[in-house]
PDB file of N, CA and C in Angstrom:
ATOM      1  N   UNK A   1     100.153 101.659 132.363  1.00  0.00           N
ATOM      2  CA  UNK A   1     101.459 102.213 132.117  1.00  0.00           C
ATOM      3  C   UNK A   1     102.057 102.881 133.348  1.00  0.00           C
ATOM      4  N   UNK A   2     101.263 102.567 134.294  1.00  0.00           N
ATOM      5  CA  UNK A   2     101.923 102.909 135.463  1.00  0.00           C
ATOM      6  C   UNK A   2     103.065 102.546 136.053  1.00  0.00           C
ATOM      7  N   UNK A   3     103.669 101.599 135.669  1.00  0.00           N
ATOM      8  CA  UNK A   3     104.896 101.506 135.442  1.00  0.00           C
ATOM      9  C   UNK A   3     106.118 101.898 135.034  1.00  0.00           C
ATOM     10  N   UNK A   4     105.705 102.588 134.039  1.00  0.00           N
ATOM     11  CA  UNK A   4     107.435 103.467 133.022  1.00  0.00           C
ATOM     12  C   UNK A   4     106.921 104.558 133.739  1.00  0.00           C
ATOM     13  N   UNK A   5     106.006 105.143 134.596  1.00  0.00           N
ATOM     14  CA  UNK A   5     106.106 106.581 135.105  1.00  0.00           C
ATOM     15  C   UNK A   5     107.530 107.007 135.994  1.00  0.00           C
ATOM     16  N   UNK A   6     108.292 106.362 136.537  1.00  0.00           N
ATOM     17  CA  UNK A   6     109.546 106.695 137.073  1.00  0.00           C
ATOM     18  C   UNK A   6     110.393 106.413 135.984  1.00  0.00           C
ATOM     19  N   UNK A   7     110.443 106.045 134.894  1.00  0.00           N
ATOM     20  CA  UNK A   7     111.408 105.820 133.991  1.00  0.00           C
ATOM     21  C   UNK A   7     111.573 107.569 132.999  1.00  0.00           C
ATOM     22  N   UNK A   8     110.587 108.245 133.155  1.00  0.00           N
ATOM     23  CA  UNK A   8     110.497 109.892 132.565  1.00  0.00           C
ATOM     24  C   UNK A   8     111.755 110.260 133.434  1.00  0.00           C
ATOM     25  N   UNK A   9     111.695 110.766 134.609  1.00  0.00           N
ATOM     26  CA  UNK A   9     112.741 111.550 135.356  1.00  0.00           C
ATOM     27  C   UNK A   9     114.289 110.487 135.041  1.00  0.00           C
ATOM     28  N   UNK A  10     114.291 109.280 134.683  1.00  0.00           N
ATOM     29  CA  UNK A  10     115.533 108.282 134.805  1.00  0.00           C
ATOM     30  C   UNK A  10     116.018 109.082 133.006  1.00  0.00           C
ATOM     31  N   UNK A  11     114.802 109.207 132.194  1.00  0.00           N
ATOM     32  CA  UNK A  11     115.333 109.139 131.242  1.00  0.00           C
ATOM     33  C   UNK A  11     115.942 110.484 131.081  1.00  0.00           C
ATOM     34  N   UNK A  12     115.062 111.590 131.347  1.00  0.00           N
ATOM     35  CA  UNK A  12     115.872 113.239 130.993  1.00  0.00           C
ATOM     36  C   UNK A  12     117.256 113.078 132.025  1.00  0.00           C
ATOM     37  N   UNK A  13     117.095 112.552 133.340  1.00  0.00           N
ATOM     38  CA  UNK A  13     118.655 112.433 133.729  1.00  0.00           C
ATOM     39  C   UNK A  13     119.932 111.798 132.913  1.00  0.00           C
ATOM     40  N   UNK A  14     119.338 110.967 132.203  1.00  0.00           N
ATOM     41  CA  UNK A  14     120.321 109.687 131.416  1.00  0.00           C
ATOM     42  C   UNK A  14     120.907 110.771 129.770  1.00  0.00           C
ATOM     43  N   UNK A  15     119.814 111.298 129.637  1.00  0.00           N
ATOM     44  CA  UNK A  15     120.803 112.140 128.688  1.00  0.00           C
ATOM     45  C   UNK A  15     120.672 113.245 128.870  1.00  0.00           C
ATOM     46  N   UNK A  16     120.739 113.883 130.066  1.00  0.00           N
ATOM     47  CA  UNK A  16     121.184 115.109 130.633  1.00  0.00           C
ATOM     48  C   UNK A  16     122.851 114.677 130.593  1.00  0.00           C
ATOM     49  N   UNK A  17     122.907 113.624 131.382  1.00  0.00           N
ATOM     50  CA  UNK A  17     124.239 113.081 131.185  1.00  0.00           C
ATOM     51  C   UNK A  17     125.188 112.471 130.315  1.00  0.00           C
ATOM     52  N   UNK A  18     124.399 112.956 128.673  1.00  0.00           N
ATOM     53  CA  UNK A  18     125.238 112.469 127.442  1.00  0.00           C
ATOM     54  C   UNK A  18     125.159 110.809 127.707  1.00  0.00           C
ATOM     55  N   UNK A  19     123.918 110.151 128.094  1.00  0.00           N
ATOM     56  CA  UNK A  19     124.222 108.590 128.293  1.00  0.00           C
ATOM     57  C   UNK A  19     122.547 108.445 127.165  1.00  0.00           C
ATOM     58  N   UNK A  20     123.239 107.170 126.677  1.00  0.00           N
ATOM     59  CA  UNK A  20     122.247 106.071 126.108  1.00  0.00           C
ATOM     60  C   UNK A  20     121.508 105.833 127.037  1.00  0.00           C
ATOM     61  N   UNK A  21     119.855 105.302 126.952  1.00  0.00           N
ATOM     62  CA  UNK A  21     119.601 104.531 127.579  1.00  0.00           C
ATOM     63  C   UNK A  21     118.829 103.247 126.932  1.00  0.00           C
ATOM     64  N   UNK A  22     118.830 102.451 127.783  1.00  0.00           N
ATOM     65  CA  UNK A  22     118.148 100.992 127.358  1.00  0.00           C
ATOM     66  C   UNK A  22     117.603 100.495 128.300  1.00  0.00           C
ATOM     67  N   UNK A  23     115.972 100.539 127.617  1.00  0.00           N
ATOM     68  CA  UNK A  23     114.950  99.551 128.333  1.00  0.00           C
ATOM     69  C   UNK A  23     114.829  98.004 128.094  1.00  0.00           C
ATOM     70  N   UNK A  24     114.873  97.568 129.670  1.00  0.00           N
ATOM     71  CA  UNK A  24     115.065  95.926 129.287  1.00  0.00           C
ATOM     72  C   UNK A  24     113.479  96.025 129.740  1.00  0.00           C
ATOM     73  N   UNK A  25     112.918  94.570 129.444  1.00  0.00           N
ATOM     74  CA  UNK A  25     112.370  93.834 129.690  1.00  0.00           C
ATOM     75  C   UNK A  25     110.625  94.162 129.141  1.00  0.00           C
ATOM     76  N   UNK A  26     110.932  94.927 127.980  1.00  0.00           N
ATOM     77  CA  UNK A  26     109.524  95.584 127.349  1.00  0.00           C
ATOM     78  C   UNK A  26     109.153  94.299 126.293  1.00  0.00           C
ATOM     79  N   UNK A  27     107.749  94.074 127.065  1.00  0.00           N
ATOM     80  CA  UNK A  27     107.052  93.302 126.301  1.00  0.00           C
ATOM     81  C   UNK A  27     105.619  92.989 125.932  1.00  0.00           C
ATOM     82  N   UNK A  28     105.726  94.420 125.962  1.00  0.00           N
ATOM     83  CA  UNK A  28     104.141  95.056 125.001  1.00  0.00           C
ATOM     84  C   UNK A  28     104.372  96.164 123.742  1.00  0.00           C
ATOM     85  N   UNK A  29     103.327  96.381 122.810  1.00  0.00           N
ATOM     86  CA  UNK A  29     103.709  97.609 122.110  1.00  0.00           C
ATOM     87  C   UNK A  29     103.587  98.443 122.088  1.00  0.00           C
ATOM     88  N   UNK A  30     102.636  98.613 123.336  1.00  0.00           N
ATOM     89  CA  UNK A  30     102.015  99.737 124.386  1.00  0.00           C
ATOM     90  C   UNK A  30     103.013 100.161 124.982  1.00  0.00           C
ATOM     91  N   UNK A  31     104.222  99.719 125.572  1.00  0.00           N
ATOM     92  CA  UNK A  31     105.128 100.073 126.140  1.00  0.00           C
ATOM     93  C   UNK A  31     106.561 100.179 125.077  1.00  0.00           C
ATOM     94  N   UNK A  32     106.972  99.839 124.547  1.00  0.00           N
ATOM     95  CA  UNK A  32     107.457  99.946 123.280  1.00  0.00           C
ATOM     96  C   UNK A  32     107.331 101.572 122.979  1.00  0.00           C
ATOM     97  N   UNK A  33     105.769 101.600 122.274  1.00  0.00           N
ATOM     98  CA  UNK A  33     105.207 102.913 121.576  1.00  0.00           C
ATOM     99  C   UNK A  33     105.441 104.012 122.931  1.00  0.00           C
ATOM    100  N   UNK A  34     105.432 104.127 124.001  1.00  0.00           N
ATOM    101  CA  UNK A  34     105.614 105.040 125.101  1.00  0.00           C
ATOM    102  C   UNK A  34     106.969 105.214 125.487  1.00  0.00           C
ATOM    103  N   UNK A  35     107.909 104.239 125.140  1.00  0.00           N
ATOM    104  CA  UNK A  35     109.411 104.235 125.697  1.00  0.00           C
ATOM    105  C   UNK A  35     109.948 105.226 124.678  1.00  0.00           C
ATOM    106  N   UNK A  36     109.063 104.697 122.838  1.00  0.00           N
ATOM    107  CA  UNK A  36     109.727 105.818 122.324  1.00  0.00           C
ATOM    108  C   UNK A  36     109.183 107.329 122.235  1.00  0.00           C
ATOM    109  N   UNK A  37     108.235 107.317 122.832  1.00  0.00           N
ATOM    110  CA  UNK A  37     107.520 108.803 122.781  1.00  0.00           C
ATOM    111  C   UNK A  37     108.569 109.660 123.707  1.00  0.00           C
ATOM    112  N   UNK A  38     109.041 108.586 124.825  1.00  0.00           N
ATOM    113  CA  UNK A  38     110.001 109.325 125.607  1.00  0.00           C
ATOM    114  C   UNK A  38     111.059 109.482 125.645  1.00  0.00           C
ATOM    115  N   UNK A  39     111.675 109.039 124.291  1.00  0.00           N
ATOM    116  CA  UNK A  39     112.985 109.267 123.783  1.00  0.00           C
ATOM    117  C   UNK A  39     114.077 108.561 124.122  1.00  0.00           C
ATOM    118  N   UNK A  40     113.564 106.703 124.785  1.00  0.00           N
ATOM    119  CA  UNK A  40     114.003 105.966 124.770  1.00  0.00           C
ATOM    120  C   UNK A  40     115.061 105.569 123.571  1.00  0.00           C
ATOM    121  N   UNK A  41     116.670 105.258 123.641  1.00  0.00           N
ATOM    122  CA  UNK A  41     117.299 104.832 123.060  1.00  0.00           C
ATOM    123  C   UNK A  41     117.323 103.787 122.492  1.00  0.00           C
ATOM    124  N   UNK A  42     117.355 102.671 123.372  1.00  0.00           N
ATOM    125  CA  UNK A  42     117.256 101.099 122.882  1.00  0.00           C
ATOM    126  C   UNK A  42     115.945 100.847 123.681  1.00  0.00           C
ATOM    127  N   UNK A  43     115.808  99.199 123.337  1.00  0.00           N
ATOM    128  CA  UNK A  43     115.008  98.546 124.084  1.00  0.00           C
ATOM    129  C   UNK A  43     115.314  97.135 123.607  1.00  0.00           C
ATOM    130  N   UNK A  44     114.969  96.349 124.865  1.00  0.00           N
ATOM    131  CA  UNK A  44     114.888  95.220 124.656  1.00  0.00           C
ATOM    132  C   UNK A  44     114.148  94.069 125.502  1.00  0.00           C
ATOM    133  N   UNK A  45     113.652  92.923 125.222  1.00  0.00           N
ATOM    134  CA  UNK A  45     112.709  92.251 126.117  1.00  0.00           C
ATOM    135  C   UNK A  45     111.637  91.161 125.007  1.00  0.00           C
ATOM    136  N   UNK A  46     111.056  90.341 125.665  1.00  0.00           N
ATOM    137  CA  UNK A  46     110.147  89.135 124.835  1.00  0.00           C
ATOM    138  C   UNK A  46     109.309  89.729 123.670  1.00  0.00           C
ATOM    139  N   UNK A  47     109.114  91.189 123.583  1.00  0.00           N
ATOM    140  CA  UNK A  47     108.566  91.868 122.188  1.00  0.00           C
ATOM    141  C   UNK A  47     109.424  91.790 121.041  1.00  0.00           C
ATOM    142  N   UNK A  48     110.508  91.781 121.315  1.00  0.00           N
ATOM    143  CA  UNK A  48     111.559  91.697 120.270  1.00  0.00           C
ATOM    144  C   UNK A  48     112.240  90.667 120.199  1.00  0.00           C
ATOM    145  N   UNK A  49     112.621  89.141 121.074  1.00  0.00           N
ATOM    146  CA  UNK A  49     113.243  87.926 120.887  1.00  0.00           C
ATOM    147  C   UNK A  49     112.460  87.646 122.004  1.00  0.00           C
ATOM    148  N   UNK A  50     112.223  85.925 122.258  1.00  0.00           N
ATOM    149  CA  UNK A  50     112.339  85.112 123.314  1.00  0.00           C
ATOM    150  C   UNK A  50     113.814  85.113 123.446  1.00  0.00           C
ATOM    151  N   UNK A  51     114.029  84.309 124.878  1.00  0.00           N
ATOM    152  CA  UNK A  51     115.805  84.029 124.840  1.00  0.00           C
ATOM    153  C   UNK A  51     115.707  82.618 124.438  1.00  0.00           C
ATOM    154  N   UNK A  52     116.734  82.977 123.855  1.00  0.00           N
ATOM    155  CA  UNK A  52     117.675  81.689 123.153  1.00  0.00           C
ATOM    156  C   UNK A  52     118.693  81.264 123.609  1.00  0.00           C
ATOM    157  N   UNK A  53     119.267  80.229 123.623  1.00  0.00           N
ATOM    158  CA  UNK A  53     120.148  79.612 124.066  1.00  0.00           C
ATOM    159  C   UNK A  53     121.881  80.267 123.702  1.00  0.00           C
ATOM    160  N   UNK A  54     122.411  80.650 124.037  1.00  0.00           N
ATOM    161  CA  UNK A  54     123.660  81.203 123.583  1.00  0.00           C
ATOM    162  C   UNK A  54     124.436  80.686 122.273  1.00  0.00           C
ATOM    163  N   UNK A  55     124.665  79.544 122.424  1.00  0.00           N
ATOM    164  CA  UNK A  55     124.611  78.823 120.974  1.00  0.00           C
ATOM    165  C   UNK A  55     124.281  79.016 119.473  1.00  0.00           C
ATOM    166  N   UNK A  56     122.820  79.295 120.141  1.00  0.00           N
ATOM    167  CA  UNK A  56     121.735  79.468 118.631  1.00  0.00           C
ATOM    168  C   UNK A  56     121.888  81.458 118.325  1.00  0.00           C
ATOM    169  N   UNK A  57     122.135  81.592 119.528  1.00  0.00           N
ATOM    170  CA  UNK A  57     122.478  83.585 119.406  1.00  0.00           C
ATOM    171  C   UNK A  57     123.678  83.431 118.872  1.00  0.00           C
ATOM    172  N   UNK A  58     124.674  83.229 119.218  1.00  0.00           N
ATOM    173  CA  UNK A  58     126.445  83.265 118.396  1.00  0.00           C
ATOM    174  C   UNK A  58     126.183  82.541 116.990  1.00  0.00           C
ATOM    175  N   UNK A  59     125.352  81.576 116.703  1.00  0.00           N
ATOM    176  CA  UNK A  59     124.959  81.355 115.197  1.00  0.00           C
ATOM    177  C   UNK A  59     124.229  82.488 114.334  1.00  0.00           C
ATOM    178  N   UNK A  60     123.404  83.015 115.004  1.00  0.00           N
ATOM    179  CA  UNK A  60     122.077  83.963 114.442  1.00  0.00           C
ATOM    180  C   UNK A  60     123.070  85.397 114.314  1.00  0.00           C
ATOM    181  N   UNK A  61     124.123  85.430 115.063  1.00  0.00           N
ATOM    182  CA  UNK A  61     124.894  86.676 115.041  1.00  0.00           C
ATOM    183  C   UNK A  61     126.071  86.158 114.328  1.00  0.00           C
ATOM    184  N   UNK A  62     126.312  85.459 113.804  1.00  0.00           N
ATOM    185  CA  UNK A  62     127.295  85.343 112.692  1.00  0.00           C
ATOM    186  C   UNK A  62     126.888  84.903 111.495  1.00  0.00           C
ATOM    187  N   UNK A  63     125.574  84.621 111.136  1.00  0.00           N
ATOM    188  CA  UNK A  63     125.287  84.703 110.279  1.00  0.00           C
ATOM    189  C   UNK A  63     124.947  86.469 109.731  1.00  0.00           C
ATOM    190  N   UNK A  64     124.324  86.941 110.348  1.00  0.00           N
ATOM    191  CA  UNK A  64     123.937  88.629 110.434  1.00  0.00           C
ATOM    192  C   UNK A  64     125.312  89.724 110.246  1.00  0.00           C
ATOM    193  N   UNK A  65     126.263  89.023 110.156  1.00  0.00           N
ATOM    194  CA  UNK A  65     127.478  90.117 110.623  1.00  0.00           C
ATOM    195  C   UNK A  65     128.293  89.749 109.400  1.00  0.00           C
ATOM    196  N   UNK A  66     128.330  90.797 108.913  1.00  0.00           N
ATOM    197  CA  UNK A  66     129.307  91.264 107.535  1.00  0.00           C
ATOM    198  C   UNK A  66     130.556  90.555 107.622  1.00  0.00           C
ATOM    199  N   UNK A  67     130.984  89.871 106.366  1.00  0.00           N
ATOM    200  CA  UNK A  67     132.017  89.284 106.486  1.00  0.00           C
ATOM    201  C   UNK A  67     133.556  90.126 106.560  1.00  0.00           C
ATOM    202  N   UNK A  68     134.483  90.060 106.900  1.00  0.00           N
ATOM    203  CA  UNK A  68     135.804  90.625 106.923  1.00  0.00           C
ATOM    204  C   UNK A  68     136.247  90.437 105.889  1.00  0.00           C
ATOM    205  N   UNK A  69     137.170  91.618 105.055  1.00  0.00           N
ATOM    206  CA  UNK A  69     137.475  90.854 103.937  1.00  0.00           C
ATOM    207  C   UNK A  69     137.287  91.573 102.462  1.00  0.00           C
TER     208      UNK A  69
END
């Protein structure tokens, strides 16, 4: 996890400054489970989707999204 160790000081700055933050590219649950210990906002990365083709995402997101109406 020697890695997210510079992401601690990124994160108390990020909402020192009233900002969201979002971790890309987490793709363990080891890192996951530590992003949120540290009060990580979002996350995102191959733990949570492979990428998909844009296509098959604008399908998968309109099926998911409340109709108008």
């Amino acid at each position: 996890m020697q890695d997210l160790i510079p992401s601690v000081p990124i994160i108390n700055l990020a909402h020192t400054l009233k900002l969201k933050v979002v971790a890309e590219g987490v793709e363990t649950e080891e890192q996951s489970k530590l992003l949120k210990l540290l009060n990580c906002d979002e996350m995102q990365g191959c733990l949570f989707s492979k990428p998909i083709p844009a296509e098959q995402f604008e399908a998968l997101l309109a099926r998911n999204l409340p109709s108008a109406g």
